[in-house]
Structures are given as structure tokens and as C-alpha cells.
C-alpha atoms as a PDB file:
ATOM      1  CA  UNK A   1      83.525 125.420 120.772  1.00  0.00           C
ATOM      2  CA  UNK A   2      81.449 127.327 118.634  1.00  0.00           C
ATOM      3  CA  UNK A   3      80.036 126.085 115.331  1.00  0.00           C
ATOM      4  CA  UNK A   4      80.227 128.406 112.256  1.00  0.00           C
ATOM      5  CA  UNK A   5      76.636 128.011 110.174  1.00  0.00           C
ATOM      6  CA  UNK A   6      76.056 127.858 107.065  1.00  0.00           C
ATOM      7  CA  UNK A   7      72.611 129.267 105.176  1.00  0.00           C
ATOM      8  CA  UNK A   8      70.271 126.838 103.185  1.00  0.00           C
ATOM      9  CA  UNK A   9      70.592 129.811 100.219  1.00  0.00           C
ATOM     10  CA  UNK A  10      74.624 129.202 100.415  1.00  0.00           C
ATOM     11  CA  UNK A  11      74.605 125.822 100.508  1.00  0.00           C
ATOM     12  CA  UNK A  12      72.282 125.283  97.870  1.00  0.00           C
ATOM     13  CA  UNK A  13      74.298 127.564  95.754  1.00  0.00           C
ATOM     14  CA  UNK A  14      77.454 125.538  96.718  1.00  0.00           C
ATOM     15  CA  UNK A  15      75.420 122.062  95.425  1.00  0.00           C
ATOM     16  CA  UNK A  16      74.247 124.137  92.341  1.00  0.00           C
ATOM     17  CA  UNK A  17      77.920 124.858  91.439  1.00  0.00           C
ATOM     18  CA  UNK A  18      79.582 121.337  92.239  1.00  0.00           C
ATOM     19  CA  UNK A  19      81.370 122.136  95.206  1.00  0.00           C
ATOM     20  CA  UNK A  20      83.037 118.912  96.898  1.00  0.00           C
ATOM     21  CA  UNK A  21      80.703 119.294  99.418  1.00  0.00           C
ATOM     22  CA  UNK A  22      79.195 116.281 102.181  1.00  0.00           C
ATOM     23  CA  UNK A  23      76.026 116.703 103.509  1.00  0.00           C
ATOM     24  CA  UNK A  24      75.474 114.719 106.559  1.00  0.00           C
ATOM     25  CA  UNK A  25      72.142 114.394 107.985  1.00  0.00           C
ATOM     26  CA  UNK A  26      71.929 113.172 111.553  1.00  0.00           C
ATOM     27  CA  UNK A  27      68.263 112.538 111.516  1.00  0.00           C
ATOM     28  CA  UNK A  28      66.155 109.329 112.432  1.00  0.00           C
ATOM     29  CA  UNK A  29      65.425 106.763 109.566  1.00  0.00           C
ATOM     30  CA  UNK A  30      61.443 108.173 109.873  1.00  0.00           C
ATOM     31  CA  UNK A  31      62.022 111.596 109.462  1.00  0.00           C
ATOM     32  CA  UNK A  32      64.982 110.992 106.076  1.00  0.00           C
ATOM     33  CA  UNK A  33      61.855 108.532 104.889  1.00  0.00           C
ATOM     34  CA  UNK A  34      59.461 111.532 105.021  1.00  0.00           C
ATOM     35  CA  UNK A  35      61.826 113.937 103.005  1.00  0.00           C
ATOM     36  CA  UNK A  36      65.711 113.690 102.582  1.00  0.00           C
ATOM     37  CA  UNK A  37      67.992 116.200 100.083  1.00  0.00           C
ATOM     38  CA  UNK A  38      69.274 113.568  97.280  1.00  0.00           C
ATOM     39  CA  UNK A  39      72.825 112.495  98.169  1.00  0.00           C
ATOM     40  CA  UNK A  40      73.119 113.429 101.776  1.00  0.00           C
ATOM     41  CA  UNK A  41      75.148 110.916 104.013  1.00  0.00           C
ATOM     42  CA  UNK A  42      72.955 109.822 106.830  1.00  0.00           C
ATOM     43  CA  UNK A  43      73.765 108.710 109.971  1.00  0.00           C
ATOM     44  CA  UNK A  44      71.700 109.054 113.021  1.00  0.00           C
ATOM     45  CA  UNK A  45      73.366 111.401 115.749  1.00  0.00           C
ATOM     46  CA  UNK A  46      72.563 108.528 118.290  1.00  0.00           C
ATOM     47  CA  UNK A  47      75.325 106.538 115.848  1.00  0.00           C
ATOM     48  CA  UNK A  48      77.565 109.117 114.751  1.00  0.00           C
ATOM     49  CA  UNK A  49      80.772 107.968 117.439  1.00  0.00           C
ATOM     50  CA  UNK A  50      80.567 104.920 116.057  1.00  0.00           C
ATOM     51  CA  UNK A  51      80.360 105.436 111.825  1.00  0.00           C
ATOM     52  CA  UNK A  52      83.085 108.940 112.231  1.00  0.00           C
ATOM     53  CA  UNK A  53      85.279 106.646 110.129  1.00  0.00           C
ATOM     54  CA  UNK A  54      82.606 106.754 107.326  1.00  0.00           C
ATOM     55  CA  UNK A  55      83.453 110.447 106.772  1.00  0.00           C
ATOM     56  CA  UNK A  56      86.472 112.159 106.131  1.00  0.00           C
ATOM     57  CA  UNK A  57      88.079 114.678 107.607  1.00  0.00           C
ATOM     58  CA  UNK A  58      89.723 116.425 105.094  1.00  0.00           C
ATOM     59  CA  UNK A  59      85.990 116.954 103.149  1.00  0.00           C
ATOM     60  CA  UNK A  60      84.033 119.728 103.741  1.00  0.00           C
ATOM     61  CA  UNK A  61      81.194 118.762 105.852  1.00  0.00           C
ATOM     62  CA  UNK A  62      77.435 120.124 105.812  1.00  0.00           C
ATOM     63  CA  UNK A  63      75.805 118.927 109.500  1.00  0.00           C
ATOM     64  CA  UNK A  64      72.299 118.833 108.791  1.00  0.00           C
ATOM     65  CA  UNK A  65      68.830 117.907 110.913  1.00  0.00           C
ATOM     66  CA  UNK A  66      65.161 119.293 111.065  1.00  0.00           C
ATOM     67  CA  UNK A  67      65.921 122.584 112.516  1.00  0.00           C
ATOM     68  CA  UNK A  68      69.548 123.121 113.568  1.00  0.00           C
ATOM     69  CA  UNK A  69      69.476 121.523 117.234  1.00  0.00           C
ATOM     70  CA  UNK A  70      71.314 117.786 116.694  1.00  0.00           C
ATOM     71  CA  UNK A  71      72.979 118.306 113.684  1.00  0.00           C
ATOM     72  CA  UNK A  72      75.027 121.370 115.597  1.00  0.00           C
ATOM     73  CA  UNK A  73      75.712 118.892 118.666  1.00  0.00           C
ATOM     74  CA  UNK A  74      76.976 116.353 115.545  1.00  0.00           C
ATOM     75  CA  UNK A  75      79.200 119.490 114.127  1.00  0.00           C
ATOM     76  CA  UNK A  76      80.808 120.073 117.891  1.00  0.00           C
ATOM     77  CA  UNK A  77      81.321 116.247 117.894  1.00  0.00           C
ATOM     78  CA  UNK A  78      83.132 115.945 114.468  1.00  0.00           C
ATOM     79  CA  UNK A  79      84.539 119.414 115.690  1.00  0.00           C
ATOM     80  CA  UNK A  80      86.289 117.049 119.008  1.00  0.00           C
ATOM     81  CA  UNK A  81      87.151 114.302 116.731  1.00  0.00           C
ATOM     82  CA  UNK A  82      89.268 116.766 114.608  1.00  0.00           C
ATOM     83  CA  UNK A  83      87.257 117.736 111.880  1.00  0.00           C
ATOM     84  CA  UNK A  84      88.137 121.232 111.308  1.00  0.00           C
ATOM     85  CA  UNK A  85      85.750 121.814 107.939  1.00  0.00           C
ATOM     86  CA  UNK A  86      82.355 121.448 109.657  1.00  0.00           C
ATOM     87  CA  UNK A  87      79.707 123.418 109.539  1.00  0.00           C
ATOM     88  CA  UNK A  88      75.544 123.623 110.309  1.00  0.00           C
ATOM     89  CA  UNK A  89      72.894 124.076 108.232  1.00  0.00           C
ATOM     90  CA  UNK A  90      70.871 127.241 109.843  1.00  0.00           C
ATOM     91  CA  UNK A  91      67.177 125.897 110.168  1.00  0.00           C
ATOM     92  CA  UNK A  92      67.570 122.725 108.948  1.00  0.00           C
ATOM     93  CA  UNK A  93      65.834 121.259 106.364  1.00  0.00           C
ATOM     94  CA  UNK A  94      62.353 123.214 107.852  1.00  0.00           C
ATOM     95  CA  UNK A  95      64.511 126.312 106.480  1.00  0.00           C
ATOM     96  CA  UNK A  96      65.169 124.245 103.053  1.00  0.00           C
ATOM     97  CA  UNK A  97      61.779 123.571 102.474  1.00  0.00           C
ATOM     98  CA  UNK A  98      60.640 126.888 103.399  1.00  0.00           C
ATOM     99  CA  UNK A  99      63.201 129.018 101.607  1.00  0.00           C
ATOM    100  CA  UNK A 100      64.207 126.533  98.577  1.00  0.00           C
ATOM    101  CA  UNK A 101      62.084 123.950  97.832  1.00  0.00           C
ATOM    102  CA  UNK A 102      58.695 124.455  99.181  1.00  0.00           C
ATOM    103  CA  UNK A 103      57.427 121.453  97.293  1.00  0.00           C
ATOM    104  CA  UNK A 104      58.789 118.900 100.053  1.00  0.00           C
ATOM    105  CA  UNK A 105      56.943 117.663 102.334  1.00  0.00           C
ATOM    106  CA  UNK A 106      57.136 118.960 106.076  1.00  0.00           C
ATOM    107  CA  UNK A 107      56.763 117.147 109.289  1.00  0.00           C
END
């Protein structure tokens, strides 16, 4: 099933304007303590199956990671669970901090 993607410029434009939007970032506790976008839900992808009833699947949903790789398996896993408003974040938050906030740390 293929995930549709979503731009770092679009979704910070969707933040900037209020959209109801949920950022979920499936990255490890290490890498969120090293920089994290204020707000995001986090849950590791390793423990995503078992928190899906943390999220909701009638909210739109930002998958997020480092640079696109686990938080697009997370998107095809909410996408099987029956999430239909899920989408990834192209590039990750490398692509955030390159493109919109260049002030974060990188890893």
C-alpha cells in the first residue's frame, strides 16, 4: 500500500496555521532527547502495535522519523490498522532541520 508524503515546507505551514494536525514521531527515546518538534506524539515504532489506541483514527496523522525510512513502515502500519488520514514526513526531521529550522541540532 503506498504511503502519500507530505513535505516539511507543507507541514510546517499546516502547524503555522492551526491545522488539527498529530505529529507522531516513531523515533528512539535518544534520538527525540537530541532534538524533537514541540508537541509531537512519540512512540517508538518498536511499540507502535501496542500504544495504536493512543491515537485516533479519525485525526490527521503526520508519521515522522530521522529521514523517512520507519516512520513510512509506521504510516503502512496505521495504514493496516485502518487509519485512512496518514501520511510521511519526506526527509524526516534531517529535512526539517535542513529546510526549516537549521538551528536544531543534527545527529
Amino acid at each position: 500500500m503506498a504511503v502519500p508524503e507530505i513535505s516539511v515546507q507543507e507541514l510546517k505551514r499546516r502547524l503555522d496555521a492551526g491545522d488539527a494536525v498529530r505529529v507522531l514521531d516513531v523515533r528512539e527515546p535518544w534520538e527525540i532527547a537530541i532534538v524533537a518538534l514541540p508537541g509531537s506524539t512519540r512512540i517508538p515504532l518498536q511499540q507502535l502495535p501496542g500504544r495504536v489506541k493512543e491515537l485516533s483514527a479519525e485525526e490527521p496523522i503526520v508519521a515522522m522519523c530521522k529521514s523517512g525510512g520507519r516512520s513510512r513502515r509506521a504510516a503502512q502500519f496505521l495504514q493496516s490498522a485502518g487509519f485512512q488520514n496518514v501520511v510521511n514526513l519526506t526527509g524526516g526531521i534531517d529535512a526539517w532541520i535542513q529546510d526549516i529550522d537549521p538551528s536544531l541540532p543534527g545527529y
